[in-house]
Protein backbone atom coordinates (compact mmCIF):
# COMPACT_ATOMS: atom_id res chain seq x y z
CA UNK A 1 16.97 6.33 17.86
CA UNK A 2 15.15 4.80 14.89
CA UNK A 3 16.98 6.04 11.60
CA UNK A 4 15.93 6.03 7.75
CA UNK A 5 18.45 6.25 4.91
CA UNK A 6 17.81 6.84 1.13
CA UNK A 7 17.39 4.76 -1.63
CA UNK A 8 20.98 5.20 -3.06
CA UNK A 9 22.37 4.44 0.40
CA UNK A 10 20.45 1.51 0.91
CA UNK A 11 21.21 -0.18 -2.53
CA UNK A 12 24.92 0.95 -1.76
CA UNK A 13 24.90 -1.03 1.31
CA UNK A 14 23.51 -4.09 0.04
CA UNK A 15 25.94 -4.70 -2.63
CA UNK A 16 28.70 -4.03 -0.39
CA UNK A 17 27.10 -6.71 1.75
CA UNK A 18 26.06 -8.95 -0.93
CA UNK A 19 29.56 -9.10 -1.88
CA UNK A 20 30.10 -10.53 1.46
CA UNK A 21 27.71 -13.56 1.85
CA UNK A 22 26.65 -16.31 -0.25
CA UNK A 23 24.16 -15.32 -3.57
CA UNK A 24 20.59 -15.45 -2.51
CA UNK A 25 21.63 -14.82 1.21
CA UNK A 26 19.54 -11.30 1.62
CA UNK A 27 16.58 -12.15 -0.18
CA UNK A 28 16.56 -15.36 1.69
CA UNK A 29 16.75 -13.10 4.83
CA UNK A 30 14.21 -10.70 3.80
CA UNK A 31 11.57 -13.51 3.12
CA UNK A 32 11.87 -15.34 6.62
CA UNK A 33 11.14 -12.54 8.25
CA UNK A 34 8.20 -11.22 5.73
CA UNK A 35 6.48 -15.34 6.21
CA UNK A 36 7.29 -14.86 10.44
CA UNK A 37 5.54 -11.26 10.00
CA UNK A 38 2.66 -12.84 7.67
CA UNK A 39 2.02 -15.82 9.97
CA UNK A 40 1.78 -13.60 12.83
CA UNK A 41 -0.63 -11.54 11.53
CA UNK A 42 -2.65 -14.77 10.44
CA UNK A 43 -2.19 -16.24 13.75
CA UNK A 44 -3.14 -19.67 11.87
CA UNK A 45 -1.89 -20.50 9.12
CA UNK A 46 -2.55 -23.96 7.71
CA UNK A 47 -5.93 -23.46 5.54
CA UNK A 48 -5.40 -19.43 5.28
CA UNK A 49 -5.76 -17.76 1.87
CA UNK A 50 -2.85 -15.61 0.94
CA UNK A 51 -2.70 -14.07 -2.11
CA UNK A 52 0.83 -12.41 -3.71
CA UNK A 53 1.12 -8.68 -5.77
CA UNK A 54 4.14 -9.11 -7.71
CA UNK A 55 6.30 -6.92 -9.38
CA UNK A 56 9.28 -7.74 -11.92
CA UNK A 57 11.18 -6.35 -9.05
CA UNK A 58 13.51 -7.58 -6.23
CA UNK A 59 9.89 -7.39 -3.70
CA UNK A 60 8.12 -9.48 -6.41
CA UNK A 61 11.29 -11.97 -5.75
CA UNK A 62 10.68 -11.40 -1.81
CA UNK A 63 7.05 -12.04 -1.91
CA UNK A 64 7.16 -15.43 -3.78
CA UNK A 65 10.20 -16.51 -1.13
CA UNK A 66 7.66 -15.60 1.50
CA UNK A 67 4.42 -17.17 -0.09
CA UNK A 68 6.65 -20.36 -0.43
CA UNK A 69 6.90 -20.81 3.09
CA UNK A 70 3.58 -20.32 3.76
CA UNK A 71 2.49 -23.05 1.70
CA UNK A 72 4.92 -25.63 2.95
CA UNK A 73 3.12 -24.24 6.37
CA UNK A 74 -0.37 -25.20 5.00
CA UNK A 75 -1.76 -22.03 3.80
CA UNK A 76 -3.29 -21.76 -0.27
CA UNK A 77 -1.30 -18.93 -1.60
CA UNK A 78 -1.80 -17.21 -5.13
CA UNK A 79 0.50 -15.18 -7.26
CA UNK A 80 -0.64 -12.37 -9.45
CA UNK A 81 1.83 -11.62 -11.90
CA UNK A 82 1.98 -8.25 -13.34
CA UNK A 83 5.04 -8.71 -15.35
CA UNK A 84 5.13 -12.50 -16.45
CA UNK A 85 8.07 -11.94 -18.31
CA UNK A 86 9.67 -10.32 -15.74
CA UNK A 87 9.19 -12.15 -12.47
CA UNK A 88 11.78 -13.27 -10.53
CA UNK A 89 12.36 -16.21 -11.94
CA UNK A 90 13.82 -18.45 -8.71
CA UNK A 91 11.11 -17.09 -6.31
CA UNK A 92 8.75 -18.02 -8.81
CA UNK A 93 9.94 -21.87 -9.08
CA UNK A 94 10.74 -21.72 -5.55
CA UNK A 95 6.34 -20.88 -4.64
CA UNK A 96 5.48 -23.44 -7.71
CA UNK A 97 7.47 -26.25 -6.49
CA UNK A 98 5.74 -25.88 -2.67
CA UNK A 99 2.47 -26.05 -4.16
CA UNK A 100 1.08 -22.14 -4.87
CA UNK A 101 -0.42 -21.21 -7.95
CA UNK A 102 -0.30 -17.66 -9.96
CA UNK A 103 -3.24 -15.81 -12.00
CA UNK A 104 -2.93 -13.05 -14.22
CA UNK A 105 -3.73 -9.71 -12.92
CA UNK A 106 -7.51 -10.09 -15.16
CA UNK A 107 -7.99 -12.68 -12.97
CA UNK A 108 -7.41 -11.18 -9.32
CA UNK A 109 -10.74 -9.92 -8.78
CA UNK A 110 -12.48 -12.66 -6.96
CA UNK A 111 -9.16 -14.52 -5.38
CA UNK A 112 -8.01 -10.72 -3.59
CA UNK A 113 -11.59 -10.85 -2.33
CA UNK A 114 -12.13 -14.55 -0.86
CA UNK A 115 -8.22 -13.54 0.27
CA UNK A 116 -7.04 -13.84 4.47
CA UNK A 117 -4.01 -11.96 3.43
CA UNK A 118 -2.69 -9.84 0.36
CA UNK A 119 1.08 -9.53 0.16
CA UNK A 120 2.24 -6.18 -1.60
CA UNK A 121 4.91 -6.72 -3.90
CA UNK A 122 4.58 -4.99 -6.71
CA UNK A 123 6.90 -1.77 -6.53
CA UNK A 124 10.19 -1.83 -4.71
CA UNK A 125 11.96 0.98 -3.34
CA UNK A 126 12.82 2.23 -6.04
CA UNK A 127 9.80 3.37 -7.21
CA UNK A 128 8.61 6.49 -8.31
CA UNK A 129 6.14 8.80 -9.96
CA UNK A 130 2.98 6.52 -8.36
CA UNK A 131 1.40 3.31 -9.94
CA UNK A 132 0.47 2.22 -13.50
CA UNK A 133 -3.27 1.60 -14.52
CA UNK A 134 -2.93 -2.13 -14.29
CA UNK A 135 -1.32 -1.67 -10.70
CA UNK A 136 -3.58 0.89 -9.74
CA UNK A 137 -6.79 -1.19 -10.93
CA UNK A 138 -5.37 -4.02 -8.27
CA UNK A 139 -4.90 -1.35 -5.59
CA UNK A 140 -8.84 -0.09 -5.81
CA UNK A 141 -9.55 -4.03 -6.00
CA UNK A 142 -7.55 -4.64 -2.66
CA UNK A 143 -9.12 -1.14 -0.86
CA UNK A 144 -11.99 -3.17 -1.46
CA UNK A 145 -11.30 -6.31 -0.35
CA UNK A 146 -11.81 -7.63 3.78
CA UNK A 147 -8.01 -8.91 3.67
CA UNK A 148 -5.34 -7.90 5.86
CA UNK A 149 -2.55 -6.40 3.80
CA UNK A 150 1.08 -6.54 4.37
CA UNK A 151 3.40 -4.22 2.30
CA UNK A 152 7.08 -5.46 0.76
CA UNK A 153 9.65 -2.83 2.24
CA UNK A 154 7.16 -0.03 1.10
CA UNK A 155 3.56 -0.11 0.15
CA UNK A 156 3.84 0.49 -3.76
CA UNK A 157 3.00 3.88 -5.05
CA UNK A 158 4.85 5.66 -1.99
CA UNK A 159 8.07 7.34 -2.71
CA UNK A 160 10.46 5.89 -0.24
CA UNK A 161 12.91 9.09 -0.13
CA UNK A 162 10.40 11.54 0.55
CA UNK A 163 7.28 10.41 1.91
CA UNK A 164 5.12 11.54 -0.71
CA UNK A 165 2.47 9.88 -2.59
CA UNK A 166 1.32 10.23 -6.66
CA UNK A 167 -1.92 9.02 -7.83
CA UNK A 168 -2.91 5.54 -6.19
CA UNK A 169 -0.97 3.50 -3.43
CA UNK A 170 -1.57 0.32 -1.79
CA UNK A 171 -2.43 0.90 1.59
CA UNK A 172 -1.28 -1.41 4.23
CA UNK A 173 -1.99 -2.85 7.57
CA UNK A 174 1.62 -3.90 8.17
CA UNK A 175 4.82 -3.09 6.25
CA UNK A 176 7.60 -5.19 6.79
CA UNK A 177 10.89 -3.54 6.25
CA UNK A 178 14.21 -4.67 5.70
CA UNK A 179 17.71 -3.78 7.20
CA UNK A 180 16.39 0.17 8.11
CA UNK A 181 13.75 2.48 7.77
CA UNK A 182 13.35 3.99 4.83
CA UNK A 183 12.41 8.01 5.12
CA UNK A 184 8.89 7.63 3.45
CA UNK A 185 7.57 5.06 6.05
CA UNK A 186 8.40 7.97 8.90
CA UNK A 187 7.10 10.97 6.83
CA UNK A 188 3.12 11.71 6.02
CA UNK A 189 1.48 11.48 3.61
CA UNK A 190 3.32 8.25 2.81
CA UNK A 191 3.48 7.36 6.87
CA UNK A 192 -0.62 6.66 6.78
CA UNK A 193 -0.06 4.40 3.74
CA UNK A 194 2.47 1.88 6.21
CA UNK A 195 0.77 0.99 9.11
CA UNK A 196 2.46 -0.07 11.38
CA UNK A 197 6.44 -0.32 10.20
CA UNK A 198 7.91 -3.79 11.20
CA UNK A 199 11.97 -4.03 10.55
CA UNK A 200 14.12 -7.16 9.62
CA UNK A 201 17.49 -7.11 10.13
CA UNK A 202 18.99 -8.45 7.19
CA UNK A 203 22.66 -7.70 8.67
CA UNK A 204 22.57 -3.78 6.55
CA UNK A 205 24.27 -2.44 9.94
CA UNK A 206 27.70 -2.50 9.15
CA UNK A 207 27.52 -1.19 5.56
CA UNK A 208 25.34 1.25 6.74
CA UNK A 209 26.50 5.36 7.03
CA UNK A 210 26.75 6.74 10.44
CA UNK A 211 24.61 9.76 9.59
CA UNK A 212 21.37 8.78 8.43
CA UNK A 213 18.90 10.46 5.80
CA UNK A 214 16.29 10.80 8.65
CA UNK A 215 16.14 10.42 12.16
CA UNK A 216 13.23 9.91 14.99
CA UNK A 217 14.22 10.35 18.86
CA UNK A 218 12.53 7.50 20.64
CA UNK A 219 12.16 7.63 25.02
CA UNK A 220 15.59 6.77 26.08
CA UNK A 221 16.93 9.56 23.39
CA UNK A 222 14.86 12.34 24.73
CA UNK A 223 15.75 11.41 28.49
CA UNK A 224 19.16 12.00 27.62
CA UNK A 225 18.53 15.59 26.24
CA UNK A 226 16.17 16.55 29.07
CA UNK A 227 17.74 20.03 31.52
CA UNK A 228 17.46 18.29 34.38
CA UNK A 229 18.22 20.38 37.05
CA UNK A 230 21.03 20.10 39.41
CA UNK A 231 21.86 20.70 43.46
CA UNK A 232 23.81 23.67 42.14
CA UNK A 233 20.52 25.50 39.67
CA UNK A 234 19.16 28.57 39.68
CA UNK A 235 16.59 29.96 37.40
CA UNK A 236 18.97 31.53 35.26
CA UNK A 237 20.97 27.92 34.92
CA UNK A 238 17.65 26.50 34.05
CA UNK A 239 17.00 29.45 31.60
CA UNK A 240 15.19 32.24 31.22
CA UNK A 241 12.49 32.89 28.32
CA UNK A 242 11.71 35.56 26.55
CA UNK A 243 8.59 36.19 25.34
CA UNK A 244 7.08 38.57 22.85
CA UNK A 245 3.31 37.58 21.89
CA UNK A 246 -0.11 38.07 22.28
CA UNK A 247 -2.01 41.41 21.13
CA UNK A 248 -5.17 43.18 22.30
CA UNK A 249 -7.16 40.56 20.08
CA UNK A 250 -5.17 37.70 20.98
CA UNK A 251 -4.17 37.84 24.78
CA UNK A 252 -4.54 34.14 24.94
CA UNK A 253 -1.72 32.95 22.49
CA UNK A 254 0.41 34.99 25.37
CA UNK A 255 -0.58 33.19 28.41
CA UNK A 256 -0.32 29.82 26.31
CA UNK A 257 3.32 30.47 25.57
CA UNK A 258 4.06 31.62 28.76
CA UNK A 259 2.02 28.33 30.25
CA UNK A 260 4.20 26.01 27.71
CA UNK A 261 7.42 27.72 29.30
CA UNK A 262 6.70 27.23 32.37
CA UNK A 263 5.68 23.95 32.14
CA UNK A 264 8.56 22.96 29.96
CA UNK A 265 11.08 23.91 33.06
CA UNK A 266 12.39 27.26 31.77
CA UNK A 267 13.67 28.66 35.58
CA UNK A 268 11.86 31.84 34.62
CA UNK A 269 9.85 33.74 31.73
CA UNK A 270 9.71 37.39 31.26
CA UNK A 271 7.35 38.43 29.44
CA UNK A 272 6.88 41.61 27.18
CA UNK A 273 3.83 42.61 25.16
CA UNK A 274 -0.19 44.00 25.69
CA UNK A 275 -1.22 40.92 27.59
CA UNK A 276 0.57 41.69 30.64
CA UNK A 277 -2.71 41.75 33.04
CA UNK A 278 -4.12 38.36 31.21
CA UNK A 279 -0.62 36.54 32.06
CA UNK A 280 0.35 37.09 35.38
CA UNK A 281 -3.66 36.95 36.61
CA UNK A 282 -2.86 33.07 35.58
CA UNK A 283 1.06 32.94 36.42
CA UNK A 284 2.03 35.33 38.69
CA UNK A 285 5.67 34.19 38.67
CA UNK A 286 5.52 35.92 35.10
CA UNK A 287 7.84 38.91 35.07
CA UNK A 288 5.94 41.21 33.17
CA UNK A 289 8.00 44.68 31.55
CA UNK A 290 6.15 47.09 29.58
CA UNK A 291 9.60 48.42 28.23
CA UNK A 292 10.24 46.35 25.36
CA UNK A 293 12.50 43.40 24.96
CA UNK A 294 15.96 45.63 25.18
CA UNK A 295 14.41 46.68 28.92
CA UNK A 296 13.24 43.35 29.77
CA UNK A 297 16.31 41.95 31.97
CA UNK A 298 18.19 39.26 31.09
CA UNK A 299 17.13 35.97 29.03
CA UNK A 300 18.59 33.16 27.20
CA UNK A 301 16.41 32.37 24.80
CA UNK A 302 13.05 34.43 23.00
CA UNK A 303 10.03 33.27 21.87
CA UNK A 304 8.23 35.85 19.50
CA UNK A 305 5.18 35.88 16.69
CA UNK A 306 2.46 34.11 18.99
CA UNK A 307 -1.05 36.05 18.75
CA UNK A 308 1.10 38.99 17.48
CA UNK A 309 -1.43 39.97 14.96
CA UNK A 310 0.43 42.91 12.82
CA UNK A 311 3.03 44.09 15.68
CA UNK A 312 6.13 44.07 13.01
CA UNK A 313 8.28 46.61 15.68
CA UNK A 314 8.00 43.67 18.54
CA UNK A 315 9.45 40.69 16.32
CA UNK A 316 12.09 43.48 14.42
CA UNK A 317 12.95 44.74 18.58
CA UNK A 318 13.08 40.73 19.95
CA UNK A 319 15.31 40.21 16.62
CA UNK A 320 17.52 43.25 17.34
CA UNK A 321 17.74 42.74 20.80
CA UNK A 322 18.36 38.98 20.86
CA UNK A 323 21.65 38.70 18.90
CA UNK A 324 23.56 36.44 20.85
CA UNK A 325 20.67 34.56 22.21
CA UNK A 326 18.17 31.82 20.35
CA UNK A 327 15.16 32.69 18.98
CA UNK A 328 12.24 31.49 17.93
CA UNK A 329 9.93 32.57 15.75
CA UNK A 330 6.32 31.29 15.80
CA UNK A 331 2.41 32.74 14.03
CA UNK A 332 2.31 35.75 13.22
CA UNK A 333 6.12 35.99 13.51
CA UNK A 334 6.91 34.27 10.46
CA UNK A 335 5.07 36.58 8.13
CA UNK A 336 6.13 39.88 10.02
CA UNK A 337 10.03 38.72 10.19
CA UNK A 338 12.50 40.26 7.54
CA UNK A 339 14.38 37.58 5.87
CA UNK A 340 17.37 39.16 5.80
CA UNK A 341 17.53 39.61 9.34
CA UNK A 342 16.88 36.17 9.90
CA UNK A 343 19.41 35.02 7.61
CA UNK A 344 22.29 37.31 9.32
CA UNK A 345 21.69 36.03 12.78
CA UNK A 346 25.03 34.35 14.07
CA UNK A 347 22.86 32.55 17.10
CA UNK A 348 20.38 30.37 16.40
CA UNK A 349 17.05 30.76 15.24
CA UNK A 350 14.10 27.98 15.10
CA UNK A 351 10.99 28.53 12.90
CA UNK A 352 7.77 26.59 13.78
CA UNK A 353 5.03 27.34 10.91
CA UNK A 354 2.51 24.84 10.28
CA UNK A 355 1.44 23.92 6.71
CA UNK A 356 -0.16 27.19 5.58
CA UNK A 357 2.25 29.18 6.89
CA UNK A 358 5.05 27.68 5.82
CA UNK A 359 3.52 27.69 2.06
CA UNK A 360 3.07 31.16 2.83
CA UNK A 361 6.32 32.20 3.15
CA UNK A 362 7.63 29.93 0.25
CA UNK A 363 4.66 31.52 -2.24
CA UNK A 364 3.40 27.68 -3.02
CA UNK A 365 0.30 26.30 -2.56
CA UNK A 366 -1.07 24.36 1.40
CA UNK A 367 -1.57 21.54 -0.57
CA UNK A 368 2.18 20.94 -2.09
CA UNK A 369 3.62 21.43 1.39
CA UNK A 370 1.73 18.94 3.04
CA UNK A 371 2.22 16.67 0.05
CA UNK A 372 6.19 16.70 0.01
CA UNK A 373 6.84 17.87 3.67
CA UNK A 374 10.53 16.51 3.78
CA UNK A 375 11.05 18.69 0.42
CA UNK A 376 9.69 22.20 1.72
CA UNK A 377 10.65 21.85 5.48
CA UNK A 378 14.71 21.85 3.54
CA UNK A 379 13.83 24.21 1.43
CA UNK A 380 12.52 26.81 4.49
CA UNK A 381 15.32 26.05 6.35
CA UNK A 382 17.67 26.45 3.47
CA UNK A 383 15.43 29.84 2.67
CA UNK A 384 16.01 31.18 6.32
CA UNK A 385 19.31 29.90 7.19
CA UNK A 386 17.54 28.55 10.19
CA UNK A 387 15.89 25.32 11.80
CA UNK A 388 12.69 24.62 10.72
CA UNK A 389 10.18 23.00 13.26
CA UNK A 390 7.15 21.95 10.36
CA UNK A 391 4.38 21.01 12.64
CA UNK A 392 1.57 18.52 11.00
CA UNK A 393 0.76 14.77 11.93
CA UNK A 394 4.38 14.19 11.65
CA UNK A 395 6.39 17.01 12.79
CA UNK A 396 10.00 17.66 10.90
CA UNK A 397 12.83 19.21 12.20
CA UNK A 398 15.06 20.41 9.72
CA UNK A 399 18.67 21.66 9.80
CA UNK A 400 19.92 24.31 7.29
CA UNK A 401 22.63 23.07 4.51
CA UNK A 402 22.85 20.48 2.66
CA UNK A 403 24.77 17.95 5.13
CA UNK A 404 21.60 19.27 7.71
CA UNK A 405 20.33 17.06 9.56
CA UNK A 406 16.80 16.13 9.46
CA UNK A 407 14.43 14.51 12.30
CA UNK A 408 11.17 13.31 12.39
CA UNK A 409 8.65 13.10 15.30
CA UNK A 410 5.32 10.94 15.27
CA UNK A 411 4.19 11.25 19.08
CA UNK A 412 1.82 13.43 17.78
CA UNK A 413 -2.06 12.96 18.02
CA UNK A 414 -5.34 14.34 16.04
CA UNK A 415 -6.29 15.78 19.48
CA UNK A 416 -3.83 18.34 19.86
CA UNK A 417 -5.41 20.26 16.33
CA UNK A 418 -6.88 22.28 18.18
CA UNK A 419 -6.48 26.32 18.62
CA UNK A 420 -3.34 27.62 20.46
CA UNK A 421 -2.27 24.13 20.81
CA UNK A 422 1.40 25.61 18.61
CA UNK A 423 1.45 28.67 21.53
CA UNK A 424 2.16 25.77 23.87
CA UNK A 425 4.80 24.32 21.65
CA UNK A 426 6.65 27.75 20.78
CA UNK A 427 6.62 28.75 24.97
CA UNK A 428 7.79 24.92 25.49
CA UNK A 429 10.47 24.44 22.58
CA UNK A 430 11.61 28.29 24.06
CA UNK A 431 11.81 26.73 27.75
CA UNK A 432 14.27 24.22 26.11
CA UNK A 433 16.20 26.91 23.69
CA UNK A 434 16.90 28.39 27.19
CA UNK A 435 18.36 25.82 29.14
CA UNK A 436 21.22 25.27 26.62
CA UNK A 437 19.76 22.58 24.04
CA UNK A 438 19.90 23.35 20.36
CA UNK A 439 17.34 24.26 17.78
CA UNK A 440 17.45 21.07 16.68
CA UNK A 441 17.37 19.28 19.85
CA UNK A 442 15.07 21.89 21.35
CA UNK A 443 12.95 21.62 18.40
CA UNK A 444 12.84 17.67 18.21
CA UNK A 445 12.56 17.43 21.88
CA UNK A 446 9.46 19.91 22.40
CA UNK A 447 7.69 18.53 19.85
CA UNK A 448 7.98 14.91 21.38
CA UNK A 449 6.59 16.19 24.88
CA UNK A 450 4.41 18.11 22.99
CA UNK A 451 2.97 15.28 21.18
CA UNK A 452 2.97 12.99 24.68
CA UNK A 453 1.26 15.69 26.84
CA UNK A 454 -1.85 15.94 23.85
CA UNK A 455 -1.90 12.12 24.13
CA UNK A 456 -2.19 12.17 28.25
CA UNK A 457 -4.44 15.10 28.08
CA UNK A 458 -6.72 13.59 25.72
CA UNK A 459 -7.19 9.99 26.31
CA UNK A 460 -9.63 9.72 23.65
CA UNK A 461 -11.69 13.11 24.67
CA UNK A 462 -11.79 16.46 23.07
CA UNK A 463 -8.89 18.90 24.98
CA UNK A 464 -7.90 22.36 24.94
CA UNK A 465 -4.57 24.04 24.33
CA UNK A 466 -4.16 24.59 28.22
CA UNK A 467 -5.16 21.05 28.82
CA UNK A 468 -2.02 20.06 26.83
CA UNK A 469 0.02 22.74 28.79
CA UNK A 470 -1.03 20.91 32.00
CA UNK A 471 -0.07 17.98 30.71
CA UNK A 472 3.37 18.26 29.94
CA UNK A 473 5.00 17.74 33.01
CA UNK A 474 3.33 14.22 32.72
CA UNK A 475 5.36 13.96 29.69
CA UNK A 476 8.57 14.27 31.42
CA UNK A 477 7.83 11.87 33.82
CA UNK A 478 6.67 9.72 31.57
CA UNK A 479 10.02 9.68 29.12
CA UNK A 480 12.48 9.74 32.67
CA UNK A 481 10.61 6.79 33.49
């Protein structure tokens, strides 16, 4: 599992290891593995250009470490200093004494340009409230510029806590990251500004909290979640969905939940709503009641609000009916739900909204949702007293309280923003609700298989929401190896 902890931790942790080891030891750490990461990248690095953003803070310090050991490999490396005064004063004697030179940031212009390589160090961590003009001027310069960039821990004008982004931000090719991910490299908009993330170990582990700020499932996680079923299963111990969706104007959104149920392993789906006749003519193992969801037989788990269009009495029934089983509320479904009745479930409910729902429901604008995703996707789930699945280019799955826990998923692909793409993921997080996982674990794990099965179904072409349907049993196989 790939964690991220916050600022505060992360400063906590290295002075209780910096206490520990000799003075010097962690920046000294940091910068071998930012030159390895650099020279890499370079592939050659004797003749190279490199050219160093520094800060006054601790990255300036790690950049000039780093650009000092590319000299003594043969590379010309220049230092623009943005804070003379301020610069960290034994990096900076450490580059001049190998041979590098520094420039003022008036002067950057034409050495960023004729650079190989531009080195972002000019905000740390700690950052916040975006870049200043002078900074900002040298970010438009390197946008500009053929180099390949490499960010310092974070790229500057990113806000490492929450992923979101003020104003003007370096944007890198690489960011090299040290001792553990920091939330804002896993979270968009922030994530698009990284790269790719590259982590040093810098010996943080120890010192480090065993419940982390953020946390993304990788393969061998979601393997060990997966229902797999057993000599002794029937459908009802591989779970039964419910599902209440679809409408006489949307009868697809039904068979796409019921598709991403099925194909997400739930033992059996029965399914209640107008689009009876336009689900089982594609899955005839569909048990189909016209009776309502207290008549429907017995379930584990509901999936409601997909293609619903203004059917409040279905999603107040499937929230009536379903209090001692899961449910999750999707589309139309969020609007038409009563707070309060969400609030006083005692089992547990999972909301999936996208964006513009989810802004919906909090009376704020598209726009400040998708810019400070970590910060609404709490707030929802804090709101509802319920799990919030956000869905977006990185989906977050957020408990409810303050110790909640929060996860992020990134398997996701342009490919799959497409329409009823999110009835697939409501029938498929259901199928999981069902078989026993958690709204957080169901949540996290269907939108990793989500994301994998638009990925396989895709492969670079335009799909449809039942192509990624199709495709998520390859998803399975693919994370059971």
């Amino acid at each position: 599992m790939r964690t991220a902890y916050c600022v505060e931790t992360v400063r906590r942790a290295e002075r209780e290891l910096m206490a520990r080891v000799p003075e010097g030891a962690l920046m000294q750490r940091a910068a071998a593995g930012l030159a390895a990461a650099c020279a890499d990248l370079l592939g050659r690095v004797y003749g190279r250009r490199v050219v160093l953003l520094v800060g006054s803070g601790d990255n300036g310090g790690d950049a000039l470490y780093a650009g000092a050991r590319l000299v003594r490999r043969g590379a010309g490396v220049t230092a623009v200093l943005l804070a003379p005064e301020r610069t960290h004063a034994g990096g900076l004697a450490a580059l001049r004494r190998a041979g590098g030179s520094t420039v003022a940031p008036g002067g950057a212009g034409d050495v960023v340009r004729r650079a190989d390589l531009v080195l972002d160090g000019i905000v740390g961590i700690g950052g916040r409230g975006g870049l200043r003009p002078d900074a900002a001027a040298l970010a438009g310069v390197v946008a500009e510029s053929r180099a390949v960039v490499v960010a310092v821990d974070l790229p500057s004008g990113v806000d490492a806590d929450t992923g979101e982004v003020h104003g003007s931000a370096i944007r890198a090719d690489l960011t090299v990251t040290f001792g553990t991910h920091k939330p804002g490299l896993l979270i968009d908009p922030a994530r698009e500004y990284a790269g790719s993330v590259r982590l040093v170990d810098i010996g943080l582990g120890d010192a480090l909290p065993g419940r982390p700020e953020l946390a993304a499932l990788q393969h061998a996680d979601v393997a060990g979640l997966l229902p797999v079923p057993g000599g002794k299963s029937d459908k009802y111990r591989r779970g039964v969905v419910g599902i209440a969706a679809g409408s006489a104007r949307y009868p697809g959104a039904a068979v796409l939940a019921v598709a991403g149920a099925l194909r997400g392993g739930a033992g059996a789906v029965r399914y209640v709503g107008p689009a009876g006749d336009a689900v089982v003519a594609r899955f005839p193992e569909t048990l189909v009641s016209d009776q309502g969801p207290k008549q429907a037989g017995r379930v584990q788990a509901w999936v409601v609000g997909p293609g619903a269009g203004d059917d409040a009495a279905a999603v107040a029934q499937v929230l009536a009916a379903a209090a001692e089983v899961p449910v999750l509320i999707d589309a139309d479904g969020l609007r038409l739900a009563d707070v309060d009745a969400v609030r006083g479930r005692g089992a547990p409910t999972l909301l999936t909204p996208h964006a513009g729902e989810a802004a919906a429901l909090l009376g704020v604008a598209r726009e400040e949702v998708e810019g400070a995703r970590l910060r609404y996707a709490r707030e929802l789930a804090a709101r509802y007293r319920a799990t919030v699945l956000l869905k977006g280019s990185t989906t977050l799955v957020a408990e409810a309280g303050d110790g909640g826990v929060v996860r992020v998923n990134a398997t996701g692909t342009p490919w799959l923003a497409t329409a009823g793409s999110g009835d697939v993921l409501s029938g498929l997080a259901g199928s999981l609700l069902a078989a026993g996982l958690s709204a957080l674990d169901a949540g996290s794990v269907g939108a990793y298989l989500h994301g994998l099965a638009g990925r396989f179904a895709a492969v670079g072409a335009p799909v449809g929401a039942h192509d990624v349907a199709e495709a998520v049993p390859a998803a399975w196989r693919d994370v059971r190896g």
